[in-house]
C-alpha atoms as a PDB file:
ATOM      1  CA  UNK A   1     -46.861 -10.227 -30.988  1.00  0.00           C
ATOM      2  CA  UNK A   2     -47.960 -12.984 -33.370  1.00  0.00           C
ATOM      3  CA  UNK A   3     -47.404 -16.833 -31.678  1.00  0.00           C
ATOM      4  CA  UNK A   4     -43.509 -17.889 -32.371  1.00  0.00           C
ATOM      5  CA  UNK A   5     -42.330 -14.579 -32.565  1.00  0.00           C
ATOM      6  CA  UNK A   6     -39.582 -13.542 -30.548  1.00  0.00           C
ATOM      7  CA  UNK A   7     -39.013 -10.151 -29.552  1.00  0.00           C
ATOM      8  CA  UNK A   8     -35.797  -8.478 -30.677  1.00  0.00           C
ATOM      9  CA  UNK A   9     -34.219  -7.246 -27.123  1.00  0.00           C
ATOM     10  CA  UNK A  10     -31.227  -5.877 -28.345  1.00  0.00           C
ATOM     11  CA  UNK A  11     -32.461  -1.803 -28.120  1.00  0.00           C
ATOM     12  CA  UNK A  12     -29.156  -0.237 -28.042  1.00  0.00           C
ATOM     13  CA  UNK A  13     -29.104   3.282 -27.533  1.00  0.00           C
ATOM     14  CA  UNK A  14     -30.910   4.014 -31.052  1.00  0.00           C
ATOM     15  CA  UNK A  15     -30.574   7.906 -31.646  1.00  0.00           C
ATOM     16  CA  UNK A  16     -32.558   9.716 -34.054  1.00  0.00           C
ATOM     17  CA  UNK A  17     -31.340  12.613 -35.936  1.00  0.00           C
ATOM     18  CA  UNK A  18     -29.339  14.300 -32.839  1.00  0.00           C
ATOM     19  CA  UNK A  19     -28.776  12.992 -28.911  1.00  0.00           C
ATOM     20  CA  UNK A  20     -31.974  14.618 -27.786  1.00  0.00           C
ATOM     21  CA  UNK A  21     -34.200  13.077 -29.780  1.00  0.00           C
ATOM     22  CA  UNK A  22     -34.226   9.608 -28.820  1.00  0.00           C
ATOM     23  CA  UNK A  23     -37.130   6.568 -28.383  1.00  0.00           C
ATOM     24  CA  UNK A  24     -37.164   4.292 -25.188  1.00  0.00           C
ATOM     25  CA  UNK A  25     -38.913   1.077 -24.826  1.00  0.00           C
ATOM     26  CA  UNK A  26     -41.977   2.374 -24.494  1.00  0.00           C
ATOM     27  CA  UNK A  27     -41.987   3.883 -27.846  1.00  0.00           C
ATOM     28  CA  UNK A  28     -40.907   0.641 -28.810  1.00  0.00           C
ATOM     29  CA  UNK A  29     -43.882  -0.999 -27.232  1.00  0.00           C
ATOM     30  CA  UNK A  30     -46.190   1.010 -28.936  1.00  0.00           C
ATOM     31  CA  UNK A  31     -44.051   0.454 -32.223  1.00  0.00           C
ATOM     32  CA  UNK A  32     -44.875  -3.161 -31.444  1.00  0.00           C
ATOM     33  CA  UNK A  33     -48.570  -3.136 -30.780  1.00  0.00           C
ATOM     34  CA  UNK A  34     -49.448  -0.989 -34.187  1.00  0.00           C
ATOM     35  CA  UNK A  35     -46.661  -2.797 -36.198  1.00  0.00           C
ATOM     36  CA  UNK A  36     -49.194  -5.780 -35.518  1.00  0.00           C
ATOM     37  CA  UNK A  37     -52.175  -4.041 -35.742  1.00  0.00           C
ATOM     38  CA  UNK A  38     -51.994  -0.110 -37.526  1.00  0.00           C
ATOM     39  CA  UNK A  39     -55.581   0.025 -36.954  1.00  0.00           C
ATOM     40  CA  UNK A  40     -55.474  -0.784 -33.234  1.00  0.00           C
ATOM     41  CA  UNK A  41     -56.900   2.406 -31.409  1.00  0.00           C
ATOM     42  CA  UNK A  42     -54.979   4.140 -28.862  1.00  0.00           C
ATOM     43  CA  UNK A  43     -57.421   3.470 -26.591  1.00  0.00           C
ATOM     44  CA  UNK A  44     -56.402  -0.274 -27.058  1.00  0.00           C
ATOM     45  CA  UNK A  45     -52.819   0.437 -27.129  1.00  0.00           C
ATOM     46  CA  UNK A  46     -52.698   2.148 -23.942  1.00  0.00           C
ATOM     47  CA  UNK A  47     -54.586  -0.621 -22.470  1.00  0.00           C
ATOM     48  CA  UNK A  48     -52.245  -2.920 -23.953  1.00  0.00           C
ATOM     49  CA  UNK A  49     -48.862  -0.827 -22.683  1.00  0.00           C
ATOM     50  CA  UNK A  50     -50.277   0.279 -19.475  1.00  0.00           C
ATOM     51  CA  UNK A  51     -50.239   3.646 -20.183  1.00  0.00           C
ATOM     52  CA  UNK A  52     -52.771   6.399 -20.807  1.00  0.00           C
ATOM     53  CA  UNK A  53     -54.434   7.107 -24.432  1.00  0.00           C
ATOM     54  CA  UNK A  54     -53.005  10.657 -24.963  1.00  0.00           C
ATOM     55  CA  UNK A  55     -49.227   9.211 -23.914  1.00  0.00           C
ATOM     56  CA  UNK A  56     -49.590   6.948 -26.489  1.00  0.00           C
ATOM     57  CA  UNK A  57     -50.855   9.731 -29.235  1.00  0.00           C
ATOM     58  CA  UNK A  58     -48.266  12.355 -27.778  1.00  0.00           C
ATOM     59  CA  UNK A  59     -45.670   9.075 -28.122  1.00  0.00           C
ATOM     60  CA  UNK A  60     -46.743   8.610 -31.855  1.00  0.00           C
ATOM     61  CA  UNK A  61     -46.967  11.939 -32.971  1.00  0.00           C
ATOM     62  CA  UNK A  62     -43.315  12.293 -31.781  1.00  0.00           C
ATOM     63  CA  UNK A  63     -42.165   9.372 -33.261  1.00  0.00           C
ATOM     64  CA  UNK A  64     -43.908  10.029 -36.953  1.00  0.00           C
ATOM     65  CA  UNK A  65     -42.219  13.754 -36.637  1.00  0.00           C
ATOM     66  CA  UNK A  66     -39.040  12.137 -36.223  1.00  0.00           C
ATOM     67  CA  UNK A  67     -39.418  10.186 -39.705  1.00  0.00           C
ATOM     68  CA  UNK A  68     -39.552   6.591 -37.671  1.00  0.00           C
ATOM     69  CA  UNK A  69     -42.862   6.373 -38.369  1.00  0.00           C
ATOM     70  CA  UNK A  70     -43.633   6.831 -42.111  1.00  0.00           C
ATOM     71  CA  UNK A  71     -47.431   6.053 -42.177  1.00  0.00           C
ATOM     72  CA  UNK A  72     -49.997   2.942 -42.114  1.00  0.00           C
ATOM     73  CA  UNK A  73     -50.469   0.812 -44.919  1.00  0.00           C
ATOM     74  CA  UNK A  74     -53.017  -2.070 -45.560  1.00  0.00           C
ATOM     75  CA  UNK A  75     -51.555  -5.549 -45.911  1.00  0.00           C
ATOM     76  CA  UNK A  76     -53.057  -6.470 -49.360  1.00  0.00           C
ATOM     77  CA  UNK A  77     -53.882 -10.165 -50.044  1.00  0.00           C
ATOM     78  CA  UNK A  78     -53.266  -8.860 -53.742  1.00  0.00           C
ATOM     79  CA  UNK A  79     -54.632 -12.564 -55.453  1.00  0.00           C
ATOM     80  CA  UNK A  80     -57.756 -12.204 -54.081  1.00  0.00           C
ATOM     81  CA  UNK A  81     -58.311  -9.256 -56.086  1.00  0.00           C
ATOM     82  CA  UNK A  82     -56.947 -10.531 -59.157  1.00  0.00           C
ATOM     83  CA  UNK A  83     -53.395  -9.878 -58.910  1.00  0.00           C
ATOM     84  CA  UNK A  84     -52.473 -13.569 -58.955  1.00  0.00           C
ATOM     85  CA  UNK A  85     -48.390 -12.786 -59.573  1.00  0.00           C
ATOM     86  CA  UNK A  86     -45.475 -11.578 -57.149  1.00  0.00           C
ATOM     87  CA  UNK A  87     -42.315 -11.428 -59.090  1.00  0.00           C
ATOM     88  CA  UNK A  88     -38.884 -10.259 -57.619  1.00  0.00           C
ATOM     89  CA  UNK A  89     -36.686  -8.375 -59.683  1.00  0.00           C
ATOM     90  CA  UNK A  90     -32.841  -8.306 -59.770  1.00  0.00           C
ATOM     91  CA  UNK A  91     -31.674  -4.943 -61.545  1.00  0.00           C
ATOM     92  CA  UNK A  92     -28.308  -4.324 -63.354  1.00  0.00           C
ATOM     93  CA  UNK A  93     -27.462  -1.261 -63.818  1.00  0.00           C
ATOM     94  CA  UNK A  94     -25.214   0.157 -67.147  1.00  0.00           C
ATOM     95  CA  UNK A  95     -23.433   2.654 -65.218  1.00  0.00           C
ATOM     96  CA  UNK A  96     -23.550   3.085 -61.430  1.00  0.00           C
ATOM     97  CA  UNK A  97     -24.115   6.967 -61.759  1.00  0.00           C
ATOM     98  CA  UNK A  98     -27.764   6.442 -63.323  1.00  0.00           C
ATOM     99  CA  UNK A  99     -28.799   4.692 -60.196  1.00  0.00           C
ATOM    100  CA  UNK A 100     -30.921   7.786 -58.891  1.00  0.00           C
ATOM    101  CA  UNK A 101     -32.545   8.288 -62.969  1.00  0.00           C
ATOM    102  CA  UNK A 102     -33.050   4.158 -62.706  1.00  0.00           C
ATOM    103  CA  UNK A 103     -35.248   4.818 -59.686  1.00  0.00           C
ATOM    104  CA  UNK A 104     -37.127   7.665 -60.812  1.00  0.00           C
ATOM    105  CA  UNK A 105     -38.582   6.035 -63.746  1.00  0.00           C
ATOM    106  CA  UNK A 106     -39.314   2.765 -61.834  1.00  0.00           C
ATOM    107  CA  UNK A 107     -40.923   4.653 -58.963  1.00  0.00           C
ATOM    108  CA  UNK A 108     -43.351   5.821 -61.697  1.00  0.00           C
ATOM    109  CA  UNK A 109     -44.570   1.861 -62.636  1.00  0.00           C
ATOM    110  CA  UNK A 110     -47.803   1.167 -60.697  1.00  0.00           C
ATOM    111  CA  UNK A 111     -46.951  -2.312 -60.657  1.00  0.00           C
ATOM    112  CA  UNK A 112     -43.706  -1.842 -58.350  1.00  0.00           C
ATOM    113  CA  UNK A 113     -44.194  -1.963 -54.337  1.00  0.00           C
ATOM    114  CA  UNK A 114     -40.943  -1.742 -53.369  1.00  0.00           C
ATOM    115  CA  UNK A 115     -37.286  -0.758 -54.970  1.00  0.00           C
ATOM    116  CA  UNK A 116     -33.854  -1.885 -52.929  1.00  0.00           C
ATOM    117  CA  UNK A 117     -30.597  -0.026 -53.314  1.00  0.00           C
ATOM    118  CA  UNK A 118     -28.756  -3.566 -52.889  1.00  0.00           C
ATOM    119  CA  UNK A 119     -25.200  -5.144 -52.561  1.00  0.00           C
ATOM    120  CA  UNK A 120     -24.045  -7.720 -54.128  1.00  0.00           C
ATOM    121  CA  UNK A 121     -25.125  -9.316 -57.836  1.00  0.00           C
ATOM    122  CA  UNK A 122     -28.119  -6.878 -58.382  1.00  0.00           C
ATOM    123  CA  UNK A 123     -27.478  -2.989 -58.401  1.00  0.00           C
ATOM    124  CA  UNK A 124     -31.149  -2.854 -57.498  1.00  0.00           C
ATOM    125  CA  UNK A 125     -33.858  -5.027 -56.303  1.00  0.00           C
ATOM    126  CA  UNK A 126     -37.884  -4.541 -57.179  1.00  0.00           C
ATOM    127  CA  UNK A 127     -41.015  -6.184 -56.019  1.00  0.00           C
ATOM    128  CA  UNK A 128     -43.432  -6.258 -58.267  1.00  0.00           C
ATOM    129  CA  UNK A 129     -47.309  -7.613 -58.473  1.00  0.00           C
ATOM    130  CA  UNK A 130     -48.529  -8.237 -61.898  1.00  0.00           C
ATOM    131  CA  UNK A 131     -52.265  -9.819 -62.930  1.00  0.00           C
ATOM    132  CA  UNK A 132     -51.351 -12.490 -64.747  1.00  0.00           C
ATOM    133  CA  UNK A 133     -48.376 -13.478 -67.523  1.00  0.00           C
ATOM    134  CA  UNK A 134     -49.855 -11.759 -69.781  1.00  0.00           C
ATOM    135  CA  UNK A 135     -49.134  -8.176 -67.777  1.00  0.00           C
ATOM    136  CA  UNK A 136     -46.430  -9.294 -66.241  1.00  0.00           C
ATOM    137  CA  UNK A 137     -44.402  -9.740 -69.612  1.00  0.00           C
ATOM    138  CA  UNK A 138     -46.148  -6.461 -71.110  1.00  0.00           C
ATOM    139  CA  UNK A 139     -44.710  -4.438 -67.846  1.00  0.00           C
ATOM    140  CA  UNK A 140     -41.718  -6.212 -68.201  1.00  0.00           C
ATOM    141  CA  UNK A 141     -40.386  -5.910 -71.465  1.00  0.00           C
ATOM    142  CA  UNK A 142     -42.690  -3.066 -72.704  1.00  0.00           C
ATOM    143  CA  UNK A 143     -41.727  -0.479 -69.316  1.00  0.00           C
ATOM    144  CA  UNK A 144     -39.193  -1.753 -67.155  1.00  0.00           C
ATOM    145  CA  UNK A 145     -36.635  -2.837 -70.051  1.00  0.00           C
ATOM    146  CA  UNK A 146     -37.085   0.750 -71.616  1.00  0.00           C
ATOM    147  CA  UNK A 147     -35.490   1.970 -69.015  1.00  0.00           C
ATOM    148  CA  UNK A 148     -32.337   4.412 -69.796  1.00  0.00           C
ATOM    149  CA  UNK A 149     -30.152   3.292 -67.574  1.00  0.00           C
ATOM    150  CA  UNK A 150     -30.893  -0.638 -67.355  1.00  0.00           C
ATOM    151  CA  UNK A 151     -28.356  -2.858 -68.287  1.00  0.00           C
ATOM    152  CA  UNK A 152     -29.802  -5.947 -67.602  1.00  0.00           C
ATOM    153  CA  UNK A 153     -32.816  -7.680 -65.851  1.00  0.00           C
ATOM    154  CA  UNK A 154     -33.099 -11.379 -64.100  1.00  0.00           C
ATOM    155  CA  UNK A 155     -36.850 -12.076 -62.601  1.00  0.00           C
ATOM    156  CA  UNK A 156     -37.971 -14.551 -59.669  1.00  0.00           C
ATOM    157  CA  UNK A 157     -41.586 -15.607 -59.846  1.00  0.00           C
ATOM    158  CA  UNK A 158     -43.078 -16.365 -55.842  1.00  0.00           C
ATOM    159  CA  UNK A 159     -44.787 -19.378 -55.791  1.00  0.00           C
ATOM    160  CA  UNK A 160     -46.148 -18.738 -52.051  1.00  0.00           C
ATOM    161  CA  UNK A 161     -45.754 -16.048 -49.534  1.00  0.00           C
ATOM    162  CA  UNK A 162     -45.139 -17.513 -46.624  1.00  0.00           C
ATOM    163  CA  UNK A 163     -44.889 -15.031 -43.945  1.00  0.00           C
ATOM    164  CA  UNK A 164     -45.218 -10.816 -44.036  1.00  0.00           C
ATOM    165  CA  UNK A 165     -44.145  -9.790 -40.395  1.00  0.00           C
ATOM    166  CA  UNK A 166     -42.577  -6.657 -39.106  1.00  0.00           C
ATOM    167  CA  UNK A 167     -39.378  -6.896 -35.853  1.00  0.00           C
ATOM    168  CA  UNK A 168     -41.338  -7.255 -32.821  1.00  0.00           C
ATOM    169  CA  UNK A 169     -39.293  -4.383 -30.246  1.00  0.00           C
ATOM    170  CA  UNK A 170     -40.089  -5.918 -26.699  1.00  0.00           C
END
C-alpha cells in the first residue's frame, strides 16, 4: 500500500458470475500486493500475505479465470519516451445506436489507452497520448473526427498527472 493510502474495507459479499464463485479477503490481499507491484513474485506475495507461494498462484489463477483479473500492464511514464501529450476526450455521439460502431473504429487508433461508456455531457470518454501538437491535431481531426458516427468532439489537454493508483482491498 503506497504511504496515505487508505484501504477500502467495505468488501461486501462481492459475487462473481454465480454464488459459488466468490473472492474473500485473501484474494483481496493478494489483489492488493500485485495491484502495487504486478511484477512482485509470488514468492514475495506469500511472504507478504502469510501464506504459501502455490496458494497464492492457485489464488491468482482462479481469480484471472474468473475475468477479475484481466492481465499486467506496465505503468508507462509516456514523456520520457517522447510522448510529451495526455489529452482527454469528451465524445458526442450523432445517434445513440452507433455507440458500439463509435468504439470499434476508436479501439483501432494506436493513440487511444482507454474508451468510457459515460453518463452525463459526453456519450463517450477517451484517453489519449499524442507526441506533440503536431500529432495530436493530425489524430484528431485527420482519424478521430472521421469517425461515422461522431457528432461532436470537446478535448482537455493534462498539464500534470498527479497520481495513477489502483483501490487498495485491505
Amino acid at each position: 500500500m503506497q504511504y496515505g493510502q487508505q484501504p477500502f474495507n467495505d468488501l461486501g459479499d462481492l459475487k462473481l458470475n454465480n454464488m459459488k464463485d466468490r473472492i474473500d479477503e485473501m484474494d483481496f490481499k493478494i489483489l492488493s500486493l500485485l495491484a502495487d507491484n504486478a511484477q512482485m513474485p509470488y514468492t514475495e506475495v506469500a511472504k507478504k500475505a502469510g501464506i504459501s507461494p502455490g496458494t497464492v498462484h492457485a489464488r491468482t489463477k482462479k481469480m484471472i479465470n474468473l475475468g477479475l483479473i484481466k492481465g499486467a500492464t506496465l505503468n508507462l511514464d509516456y514523456s520520457k519516451i517522447g510522448w510529451k501529450m495526455t489529452i482527454f476526450l469528451g465524445v458526442y455521439l450523432r445517434e445513440s445506436f452507433m455507440y458500439k460502431q463509435v468504439i470499434l473504429a476508436l479501439e483501432k487508433v494506436p493513440e487511444v489507452v482507454k474508451i468510457h461508456h459515460s453518463t452525463g455531457k459526453y456519450d463517450i470518454f477517451i484517453k489519449m497520448h499524442a507526441r506533440d501538437s503536431m500529432h495530436y491535431r493530425k489524430v484528431y481531426q485527420d482519424t478521430i473526427l472521421t469517425i461515422d458516427g461522431i457528432k461532436g468532439v470537446e478535448s482537455f489537454m493534462s498539464v500534470e498527472e498527479n497520481m495513477n493508483r489502483h483501490i487498495c482491498f485491505e
